[in-house]
Protein backbone atom coordinates (compact mmCIF):
# COMPACT_ATOMS: atom_id res chain seq x y z
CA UNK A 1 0.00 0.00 0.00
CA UNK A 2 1.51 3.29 -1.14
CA UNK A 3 1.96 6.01 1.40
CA UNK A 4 -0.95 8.30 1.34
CA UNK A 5 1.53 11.41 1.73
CA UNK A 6 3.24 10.51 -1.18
CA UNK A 7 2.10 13.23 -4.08
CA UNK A 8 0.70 10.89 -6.86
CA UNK A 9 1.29 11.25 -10.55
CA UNK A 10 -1.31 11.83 -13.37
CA UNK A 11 0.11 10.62 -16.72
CA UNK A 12 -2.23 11.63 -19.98
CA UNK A 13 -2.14 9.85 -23.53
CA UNK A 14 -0.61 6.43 -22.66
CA UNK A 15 0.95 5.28 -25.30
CA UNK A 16 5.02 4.41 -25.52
CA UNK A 17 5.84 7.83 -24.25
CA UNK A 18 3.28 7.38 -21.48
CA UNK A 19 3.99 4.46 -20.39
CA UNK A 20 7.35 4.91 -19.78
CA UNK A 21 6.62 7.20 -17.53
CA UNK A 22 4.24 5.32 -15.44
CA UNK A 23 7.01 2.49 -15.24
CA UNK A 24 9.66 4.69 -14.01
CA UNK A 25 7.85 6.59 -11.53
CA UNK A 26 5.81 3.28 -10.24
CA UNK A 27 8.85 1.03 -9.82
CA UNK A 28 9.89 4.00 -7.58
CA UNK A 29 6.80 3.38 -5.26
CA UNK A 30 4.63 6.52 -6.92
CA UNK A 31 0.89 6.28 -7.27
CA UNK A 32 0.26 6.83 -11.07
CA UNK A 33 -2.73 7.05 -12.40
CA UNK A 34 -3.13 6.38 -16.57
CA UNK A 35 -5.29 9.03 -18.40
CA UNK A 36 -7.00 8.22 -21.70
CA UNK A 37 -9.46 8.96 -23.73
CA UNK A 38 -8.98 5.09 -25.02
CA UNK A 39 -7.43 2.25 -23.78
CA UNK A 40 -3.56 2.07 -24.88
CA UNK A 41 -0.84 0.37 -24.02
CA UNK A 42 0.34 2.33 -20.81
CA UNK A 43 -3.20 1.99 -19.13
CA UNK A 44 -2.75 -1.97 -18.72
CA UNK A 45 0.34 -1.32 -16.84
CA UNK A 46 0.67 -3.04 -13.54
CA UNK A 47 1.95 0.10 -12.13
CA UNK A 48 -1.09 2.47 -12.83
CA UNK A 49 -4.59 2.57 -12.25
CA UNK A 50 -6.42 3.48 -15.41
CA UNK A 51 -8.95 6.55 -15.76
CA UNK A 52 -11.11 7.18 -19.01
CA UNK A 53 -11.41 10.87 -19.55
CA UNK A 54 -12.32 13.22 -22.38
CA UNK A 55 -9.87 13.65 -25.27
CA UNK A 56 -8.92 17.22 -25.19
CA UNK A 57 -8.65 17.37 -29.18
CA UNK A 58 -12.64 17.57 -29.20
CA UNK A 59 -13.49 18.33 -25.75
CA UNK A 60 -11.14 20.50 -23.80
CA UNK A 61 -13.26 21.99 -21.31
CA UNK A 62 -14.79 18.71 -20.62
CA UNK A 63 -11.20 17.58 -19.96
CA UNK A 64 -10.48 20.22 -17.02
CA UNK A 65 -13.30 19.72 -15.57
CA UNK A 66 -12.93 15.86 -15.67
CA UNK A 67 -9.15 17.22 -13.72
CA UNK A 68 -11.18 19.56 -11.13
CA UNK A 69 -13.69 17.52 -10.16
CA UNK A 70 -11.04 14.48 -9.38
CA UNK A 71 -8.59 16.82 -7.58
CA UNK A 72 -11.00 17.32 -4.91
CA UNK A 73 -10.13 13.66 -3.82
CA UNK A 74 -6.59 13.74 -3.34
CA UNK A 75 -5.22 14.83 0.43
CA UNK A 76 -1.39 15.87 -1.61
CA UNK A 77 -1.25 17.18 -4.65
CA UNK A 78 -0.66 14.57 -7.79
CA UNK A 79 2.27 15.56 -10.30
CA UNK A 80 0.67 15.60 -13.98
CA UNK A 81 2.25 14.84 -17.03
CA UNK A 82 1.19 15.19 -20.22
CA UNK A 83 2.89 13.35 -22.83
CA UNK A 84 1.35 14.44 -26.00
CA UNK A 85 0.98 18.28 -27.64
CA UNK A 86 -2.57 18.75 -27.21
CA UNK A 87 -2.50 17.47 -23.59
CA UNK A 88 0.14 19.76 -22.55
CA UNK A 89 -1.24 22.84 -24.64
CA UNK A 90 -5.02 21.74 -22.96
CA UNK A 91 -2.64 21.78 -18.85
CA UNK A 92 -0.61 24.86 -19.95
CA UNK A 93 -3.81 27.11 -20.78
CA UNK A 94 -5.44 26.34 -17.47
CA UNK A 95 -2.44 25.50 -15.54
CA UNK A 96 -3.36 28.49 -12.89
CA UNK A 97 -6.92 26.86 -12.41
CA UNK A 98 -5.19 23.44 -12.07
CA UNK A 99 -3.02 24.45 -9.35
CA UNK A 100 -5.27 24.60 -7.03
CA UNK A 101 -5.74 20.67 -6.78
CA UNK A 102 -1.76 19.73 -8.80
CA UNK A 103 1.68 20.46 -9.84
CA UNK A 104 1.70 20.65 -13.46
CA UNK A 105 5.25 19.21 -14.93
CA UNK A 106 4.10 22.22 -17.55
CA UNK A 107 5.96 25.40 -18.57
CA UNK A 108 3.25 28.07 -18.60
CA UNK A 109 0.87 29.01 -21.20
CA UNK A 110 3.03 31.88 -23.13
CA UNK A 111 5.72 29.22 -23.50
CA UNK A 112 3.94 26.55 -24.29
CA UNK A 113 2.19 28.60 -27.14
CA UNK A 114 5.12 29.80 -28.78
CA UNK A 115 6.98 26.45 -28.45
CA UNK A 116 3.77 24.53 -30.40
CA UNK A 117 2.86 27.53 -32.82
CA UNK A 118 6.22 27.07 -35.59
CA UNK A 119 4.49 30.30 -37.04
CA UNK A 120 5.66 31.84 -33.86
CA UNK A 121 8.69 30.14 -33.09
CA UNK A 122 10.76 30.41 -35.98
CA UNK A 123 10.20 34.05 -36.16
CA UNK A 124 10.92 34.35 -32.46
CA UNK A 125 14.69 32.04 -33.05
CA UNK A 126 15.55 33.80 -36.22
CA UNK A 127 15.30 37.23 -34.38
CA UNK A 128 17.59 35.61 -31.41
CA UNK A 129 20.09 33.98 -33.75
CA UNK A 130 19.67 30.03 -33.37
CA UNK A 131 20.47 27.95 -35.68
CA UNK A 132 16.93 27.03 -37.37
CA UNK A 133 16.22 26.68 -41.11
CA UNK A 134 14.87 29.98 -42.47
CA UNK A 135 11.36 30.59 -42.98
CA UNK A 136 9.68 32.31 -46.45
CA UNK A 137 6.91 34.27 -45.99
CA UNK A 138 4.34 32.64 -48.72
CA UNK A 139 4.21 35.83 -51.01
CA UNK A 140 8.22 35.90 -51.17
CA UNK A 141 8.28 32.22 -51.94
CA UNK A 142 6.09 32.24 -55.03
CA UNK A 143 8.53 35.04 -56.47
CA UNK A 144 11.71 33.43 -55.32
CA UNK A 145 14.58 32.74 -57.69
CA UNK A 146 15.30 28.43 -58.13
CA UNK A 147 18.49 28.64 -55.36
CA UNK A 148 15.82 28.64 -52.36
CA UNK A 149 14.96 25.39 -53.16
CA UNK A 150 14.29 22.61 -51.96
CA UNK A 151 11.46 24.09 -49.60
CA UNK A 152 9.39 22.50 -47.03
CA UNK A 153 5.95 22.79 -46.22
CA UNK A 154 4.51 21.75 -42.81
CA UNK A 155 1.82 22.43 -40.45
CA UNK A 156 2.11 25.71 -38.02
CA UNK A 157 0.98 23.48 -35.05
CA UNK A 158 0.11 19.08 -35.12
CA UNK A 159 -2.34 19.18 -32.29
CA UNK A 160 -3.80 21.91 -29.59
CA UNK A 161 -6.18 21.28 -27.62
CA UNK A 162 -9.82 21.49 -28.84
CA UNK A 163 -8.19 21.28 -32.57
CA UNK A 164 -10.16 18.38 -33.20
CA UNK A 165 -13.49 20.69 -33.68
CA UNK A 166 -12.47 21.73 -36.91
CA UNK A 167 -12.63 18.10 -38.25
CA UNK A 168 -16.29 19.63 -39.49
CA UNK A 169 -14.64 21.71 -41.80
CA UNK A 170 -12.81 19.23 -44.32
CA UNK A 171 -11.04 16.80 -41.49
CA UNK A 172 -8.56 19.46 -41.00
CA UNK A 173 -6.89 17.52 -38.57
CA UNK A 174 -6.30 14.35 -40.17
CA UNK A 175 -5.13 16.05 -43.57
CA UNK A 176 -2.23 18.22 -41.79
CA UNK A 177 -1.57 14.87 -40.59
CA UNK A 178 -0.94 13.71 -44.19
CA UNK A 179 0.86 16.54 -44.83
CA UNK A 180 2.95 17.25 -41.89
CA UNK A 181 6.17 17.44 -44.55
CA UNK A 182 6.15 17.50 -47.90
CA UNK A 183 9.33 18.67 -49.96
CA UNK A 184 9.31 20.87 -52.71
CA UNK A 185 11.96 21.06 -54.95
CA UNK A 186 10.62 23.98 -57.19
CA UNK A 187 8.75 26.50 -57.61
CA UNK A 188 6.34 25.08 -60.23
CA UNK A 189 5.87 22.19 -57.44
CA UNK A 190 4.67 24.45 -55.20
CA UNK A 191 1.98 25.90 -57.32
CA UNK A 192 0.87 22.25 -57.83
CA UNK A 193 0.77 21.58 -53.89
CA UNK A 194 -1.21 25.02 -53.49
CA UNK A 195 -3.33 24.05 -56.16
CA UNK A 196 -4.00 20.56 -54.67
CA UNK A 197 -4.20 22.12 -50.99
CA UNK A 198 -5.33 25.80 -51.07
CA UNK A 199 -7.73 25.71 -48.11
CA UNK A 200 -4.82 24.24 -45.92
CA UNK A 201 -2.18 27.59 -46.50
CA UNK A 202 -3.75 28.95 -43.56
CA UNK A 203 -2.68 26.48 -41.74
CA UNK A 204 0.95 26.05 -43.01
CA UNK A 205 4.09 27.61 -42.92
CA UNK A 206 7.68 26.78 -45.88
CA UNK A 207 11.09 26.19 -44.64
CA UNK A 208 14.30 26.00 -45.72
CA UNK A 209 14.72 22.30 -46.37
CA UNK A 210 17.40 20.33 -44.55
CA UNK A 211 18.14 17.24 -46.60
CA UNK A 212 18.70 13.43 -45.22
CA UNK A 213 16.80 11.01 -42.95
CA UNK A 214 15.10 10.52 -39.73
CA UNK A 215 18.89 8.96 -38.46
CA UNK A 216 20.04 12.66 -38.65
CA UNK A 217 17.72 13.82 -36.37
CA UNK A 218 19.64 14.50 -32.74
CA UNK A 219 17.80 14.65 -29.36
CA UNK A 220 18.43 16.77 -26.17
CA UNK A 221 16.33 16.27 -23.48
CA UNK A 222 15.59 18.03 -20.68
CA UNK A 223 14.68 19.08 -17.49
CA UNK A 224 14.15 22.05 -15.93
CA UNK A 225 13.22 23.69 -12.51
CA UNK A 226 10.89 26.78 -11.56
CA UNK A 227 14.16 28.76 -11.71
CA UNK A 228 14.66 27.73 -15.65
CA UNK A 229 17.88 25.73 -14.78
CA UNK A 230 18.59 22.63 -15.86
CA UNK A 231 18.70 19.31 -13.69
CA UNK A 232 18.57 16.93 -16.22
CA UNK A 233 20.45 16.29 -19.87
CA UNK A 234 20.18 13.63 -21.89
CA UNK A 235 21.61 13.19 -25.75
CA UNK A 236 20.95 11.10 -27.96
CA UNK A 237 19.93 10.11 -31.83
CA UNK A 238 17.40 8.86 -33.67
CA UNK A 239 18.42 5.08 -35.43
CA UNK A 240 15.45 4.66 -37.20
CA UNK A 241 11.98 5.90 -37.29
CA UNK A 242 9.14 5.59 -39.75
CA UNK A 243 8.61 6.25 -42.34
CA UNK A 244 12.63 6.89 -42.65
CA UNK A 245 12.68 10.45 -43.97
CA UNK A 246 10.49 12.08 -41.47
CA UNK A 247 8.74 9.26 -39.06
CA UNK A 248 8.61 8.97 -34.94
CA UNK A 249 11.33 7.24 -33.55
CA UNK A 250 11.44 3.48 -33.43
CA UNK A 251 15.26 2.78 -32.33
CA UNK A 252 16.52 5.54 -30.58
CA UNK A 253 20.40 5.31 -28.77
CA UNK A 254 22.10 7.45 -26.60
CA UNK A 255 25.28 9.42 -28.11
CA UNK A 256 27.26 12.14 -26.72
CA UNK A 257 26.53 15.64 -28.65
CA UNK A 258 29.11 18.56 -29.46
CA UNK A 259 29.21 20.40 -25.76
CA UNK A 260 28.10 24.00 -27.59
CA UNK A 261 24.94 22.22 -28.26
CA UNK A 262 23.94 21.21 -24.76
CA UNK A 263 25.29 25.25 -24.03
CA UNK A 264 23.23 26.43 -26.50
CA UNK A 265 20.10 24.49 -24.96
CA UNK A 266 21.12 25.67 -21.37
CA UNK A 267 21.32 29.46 -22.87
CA UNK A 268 17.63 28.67 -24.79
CA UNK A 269 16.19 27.41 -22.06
CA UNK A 270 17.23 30.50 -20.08
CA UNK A 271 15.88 32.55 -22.67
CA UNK A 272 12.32 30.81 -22.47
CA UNK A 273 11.98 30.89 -19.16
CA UNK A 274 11.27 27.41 -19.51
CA UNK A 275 10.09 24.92 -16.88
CA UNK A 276 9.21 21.03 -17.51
CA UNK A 277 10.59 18.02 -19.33
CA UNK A 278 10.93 18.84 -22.95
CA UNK A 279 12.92 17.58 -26.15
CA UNK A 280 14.99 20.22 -28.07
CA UNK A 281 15.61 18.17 -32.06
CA UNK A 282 17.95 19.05 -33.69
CA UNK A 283 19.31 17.57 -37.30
CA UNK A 284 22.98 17.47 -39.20
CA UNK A 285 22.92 19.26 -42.15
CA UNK A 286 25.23 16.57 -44.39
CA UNK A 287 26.27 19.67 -46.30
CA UNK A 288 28.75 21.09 -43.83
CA UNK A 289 28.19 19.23 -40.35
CA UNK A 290 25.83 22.13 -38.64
CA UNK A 291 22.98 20.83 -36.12
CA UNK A 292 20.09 22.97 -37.10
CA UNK A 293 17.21 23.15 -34.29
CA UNK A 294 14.36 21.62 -36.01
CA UNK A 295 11.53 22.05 -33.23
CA UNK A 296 10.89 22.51 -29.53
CA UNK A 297 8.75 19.84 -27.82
CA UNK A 298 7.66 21.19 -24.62
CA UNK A 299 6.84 17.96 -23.22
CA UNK A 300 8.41 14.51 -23.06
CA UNK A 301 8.62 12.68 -25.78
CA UNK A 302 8.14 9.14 -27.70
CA UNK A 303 11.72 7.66 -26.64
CA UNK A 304 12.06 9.21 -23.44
CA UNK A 305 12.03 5.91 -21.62
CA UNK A 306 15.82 5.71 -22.20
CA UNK A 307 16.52 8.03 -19.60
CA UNK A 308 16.49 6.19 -17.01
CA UNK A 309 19.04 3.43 -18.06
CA UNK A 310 21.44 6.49 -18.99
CA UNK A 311 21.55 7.03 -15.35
CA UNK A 312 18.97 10.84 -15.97
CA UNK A 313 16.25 9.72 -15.21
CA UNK A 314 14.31 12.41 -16.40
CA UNK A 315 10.25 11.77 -14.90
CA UNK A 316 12.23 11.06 -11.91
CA UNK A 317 14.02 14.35 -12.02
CA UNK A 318 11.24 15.91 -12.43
CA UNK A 319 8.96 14.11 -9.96
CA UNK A 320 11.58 14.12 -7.06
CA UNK A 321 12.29 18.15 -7.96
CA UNK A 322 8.48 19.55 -8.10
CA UNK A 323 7.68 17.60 -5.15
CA UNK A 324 10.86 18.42 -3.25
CA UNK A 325 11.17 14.30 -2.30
CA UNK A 326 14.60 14.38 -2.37
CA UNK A 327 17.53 17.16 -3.38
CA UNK A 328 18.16 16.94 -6.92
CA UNK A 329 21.76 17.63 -8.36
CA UNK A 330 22.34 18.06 -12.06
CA UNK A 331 23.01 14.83 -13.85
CA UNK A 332 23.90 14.82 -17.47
CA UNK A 333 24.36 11.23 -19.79
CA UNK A 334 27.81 10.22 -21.04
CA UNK A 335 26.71 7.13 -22.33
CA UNK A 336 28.81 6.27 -25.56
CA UNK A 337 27.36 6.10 -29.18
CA UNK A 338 25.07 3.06 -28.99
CA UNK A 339 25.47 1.42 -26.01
CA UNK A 340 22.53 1.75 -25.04
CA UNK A 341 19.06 1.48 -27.70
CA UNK A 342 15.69 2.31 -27.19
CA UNK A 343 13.39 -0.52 -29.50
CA UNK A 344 9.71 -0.96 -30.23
CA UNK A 345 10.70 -4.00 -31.12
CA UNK A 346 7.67 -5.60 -32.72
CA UNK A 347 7.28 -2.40 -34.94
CA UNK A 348 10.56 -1.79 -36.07
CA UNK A 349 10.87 -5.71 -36.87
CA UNK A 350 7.34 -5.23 -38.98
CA UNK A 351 9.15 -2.21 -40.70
CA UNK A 352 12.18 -3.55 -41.68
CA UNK A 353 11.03 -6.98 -43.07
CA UNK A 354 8.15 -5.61 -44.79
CA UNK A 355 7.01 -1.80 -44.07
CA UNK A 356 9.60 0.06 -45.44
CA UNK A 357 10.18 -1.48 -48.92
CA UNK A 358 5.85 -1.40 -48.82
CA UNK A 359 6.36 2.19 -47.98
CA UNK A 360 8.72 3.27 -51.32
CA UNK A 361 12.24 2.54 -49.01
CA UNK A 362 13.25 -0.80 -49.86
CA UNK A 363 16.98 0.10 -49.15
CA UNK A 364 15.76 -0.26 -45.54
CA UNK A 365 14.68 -3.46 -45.63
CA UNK A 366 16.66 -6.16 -43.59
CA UNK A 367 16.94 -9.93 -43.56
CA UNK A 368 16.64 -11.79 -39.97
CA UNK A 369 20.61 -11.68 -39.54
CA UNK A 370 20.72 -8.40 -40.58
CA UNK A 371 18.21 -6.52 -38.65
CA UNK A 372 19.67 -8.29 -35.20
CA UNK A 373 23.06 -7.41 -35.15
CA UNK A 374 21.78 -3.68 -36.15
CA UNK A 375 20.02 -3.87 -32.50
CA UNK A 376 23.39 -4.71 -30.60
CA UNK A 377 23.56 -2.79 -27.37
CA UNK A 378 25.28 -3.57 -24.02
CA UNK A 379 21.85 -2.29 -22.69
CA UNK A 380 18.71 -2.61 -24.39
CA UNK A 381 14.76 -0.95 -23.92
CA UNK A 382 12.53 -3.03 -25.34
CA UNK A 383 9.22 -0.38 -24.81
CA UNK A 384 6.88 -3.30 -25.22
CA UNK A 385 8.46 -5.60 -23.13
CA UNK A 386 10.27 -5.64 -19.14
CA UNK A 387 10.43 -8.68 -16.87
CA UNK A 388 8.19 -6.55 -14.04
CA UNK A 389 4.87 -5.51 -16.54
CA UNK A 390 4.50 -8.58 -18.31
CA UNK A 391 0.83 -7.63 -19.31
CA UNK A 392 2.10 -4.69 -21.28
CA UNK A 393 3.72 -7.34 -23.23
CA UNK A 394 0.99 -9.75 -23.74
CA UNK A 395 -1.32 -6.26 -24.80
CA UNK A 396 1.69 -5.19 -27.20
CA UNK A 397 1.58 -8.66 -28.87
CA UNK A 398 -2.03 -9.23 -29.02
CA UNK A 399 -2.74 -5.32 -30.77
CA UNK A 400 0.06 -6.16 -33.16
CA UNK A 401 -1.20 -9.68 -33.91
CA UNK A 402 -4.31 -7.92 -34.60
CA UNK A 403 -2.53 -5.41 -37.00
CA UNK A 404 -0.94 -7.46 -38.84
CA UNK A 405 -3.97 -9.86 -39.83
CA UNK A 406 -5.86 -7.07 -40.43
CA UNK A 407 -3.50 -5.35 -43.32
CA UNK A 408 -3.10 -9.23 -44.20
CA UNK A 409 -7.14 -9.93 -44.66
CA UNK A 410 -7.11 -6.50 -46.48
CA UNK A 411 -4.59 -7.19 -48.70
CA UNK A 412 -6.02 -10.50 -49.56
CA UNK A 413 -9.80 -9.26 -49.96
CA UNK A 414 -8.31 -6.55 -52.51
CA UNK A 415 -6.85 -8.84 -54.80
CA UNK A 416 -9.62 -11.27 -53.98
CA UNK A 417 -12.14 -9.01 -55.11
CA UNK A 418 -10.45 -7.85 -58.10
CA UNK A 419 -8.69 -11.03 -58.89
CA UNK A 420 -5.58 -10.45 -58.66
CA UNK A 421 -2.73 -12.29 -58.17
């Protein structure tokens, strides 16, 4: 029986990145209790007690009030954590409300905003001088010479809370979705994606484009206290994600990073007056070896359950800071390049025997042999399965035993019905 003067900790969207949080903090003897607005992988967890709420996409007033009403029950104040943007965007805008009943692991509102809004962002880094790709104002783009090319376009924001209301106007949602990034090598190729995708320009912003894969893509995580200094550091990379050019992270391993760039996150986060976990992403430009800062996720993120076996842990930071349970001293990961790997093991095995050549990347594609030795660690994650939450495991297996007969049944009724072969 956990100690009832022990602050609990809310975890919302339970997924990978969820779950990894309930883990952590529950094999350190925290309550945690698993938000959703569906069951998912993190809410079977032997280590949290799951509670249905509304999805703050749709229904973000529903949501807080779902948080008030349960805060009344609690005699010390739970921890929350939101794991995904519209969760943390739905905390951060009522984060003085929520205080009454919690300690949000949430910087506040203005940050969170400008973090989320890329139409913001940019504009706000450019002016301060770090190192993002440059952004073209729509009306100079369509007159720009060839050299500013390749361009990217991609949404101003993925999800905020109470977003999901504007599915009645043409499934905005789902469409910037589809179109998160899409790279445009000219300018006549732009006028065909405008033409194609007119009502979405108010919704996007173009970028200079930096070229190569999702294994370019560097992490820093973080976190920080009320005074905006750092307690935690991690580094790492992303292995491989999907799809390969721009996907989520599916192997992730810990690597040491340039010191300047863990200075230059230090100075940012200064400059934010940030507080919270969050992920700074940054990728190499093959061109000339720059790391240009990519995005800002003011929140945790997929692969974060890593931390912990780089000796920074950081949801325990962060728990043991904003509840004061014990004195927390900087910690930073040294780990060297791939010792230790973050896997979703079941996916990444799915994508690389099948998925990626499916998926136009057939140069990813492994044999048996061949995708093993690429997951050689001397300490491995495996986010679906751990010796002490063996039901997460059996619920991992069973959803992607579902998956895959599903696209298998599809596959076969297509060519069934149209007789192919």
């Amino acid at each position: 029986m956990k100690s009832s003067n022990t602050n609990p900790a809310l975890v919302f969207n339970c997924h990978y990145n969820g779950l990894s949080i309930i883990q952590e903090l529950g094999r350190h003897g925290v309550q945690v209790f698993a938000l959703d607005s569906t069951r998912s992988v993190g809410t079977v967890s032997r280590y949290a007690e799951f509670w249905r709420c509304p999805d703050p996409l749709k229904d973000e007033e529903g949501f807080i009030n779902f948080l008030l009403d349960r805060g009344r029950i609690f005699k010390v104040p739970p921890v929350l954590f939101p794991t995904n943007d519209h969760w943390v965007t739905a905390i951060a805008k009522h984060k003085v409300h929520l205080e009454r009943y919690y300690i949000p692991c949430v910087a506040d509102w203005s940050v969170v905003e400008l973090l989320v809004r890329k139409d913001k962002f940019y504009p706000w880094a450019m002016e301060r001088g770090y190192p993002v790709p440059k952004l073209y104002p729509i009306d100079e783009l369509m007159k720009a010479e060839s050299d500013v090319y390749p361009v990217i376009a991609k949404p101003k924001y993925r999800r905020l809370s109470g977003q999901g209301r504007e599915d009645d106007k043409g499934n905005i949602v789902k469409r910037l979705d589809e179109n998160r990034m899409v790279v445009l090598e000219s300018n006549s190729a732009l006028h065909r994606f405008l033409s194609a995708n007119e009502d979405l320009l108010p919704y996007l912003i173009f970028q200079e484009y930096v070229p190569g894969m999702a294994d370019r893509m560097y992490t820093v995580g973080i976190y920080a206290d009320r005074n905006h200094d750092v307690l935690g550091i991690f580094t790492g990379r992303k292995v491989r994600g999907f799809p390969p050019d721009i996907g989520d992270c599916v192997v992730g391993q810990a690597e040491k990073l340039p010191s300047e760039l863990v200075t230059l996150v230090k100075k940012m986060v200064k400059d934010l007056h940030y507080h919270g976990i969050a992920e700074f992403e940054f990728k190499k430009d093959p061109r000339n070896g720059e790391f240009r800062l990519i995005e800002i996720n003011p929140r945790s993120w997929s692969w974060i359950g890593i931390t912990p076996a780089c000796d920074v842990s950081l949801p325990w930071i962060a728990y043991a800071d904003l509840t004061g349970i014990e004195k927390v001293l900087c910690k930073e990961s040294v780990v060297d390049r791939g010792d230790v790997k973050y896997i979703k093991i079941l996916e990444d095995f799915r994508n690389c025997k099948h998925s990626y050549k499916k998926s136009g990347f057939p140069a990813y594609q492994m044999s048996m042999l061949q995708w093993w030795k690429s997951l050689r660690a001397k300490k491995k994650i495996c986010a679906e399965f751990c010796y002490d939450d063996p039901i997460v495991g059996l619920y991992s297996l069973v959803t992607f035993t579902k998956e895959v007969a599903a696209a298998f049944f599809s596959r076969w009724h297509g060519r069934s019905r149209w007789g192919g072969k």
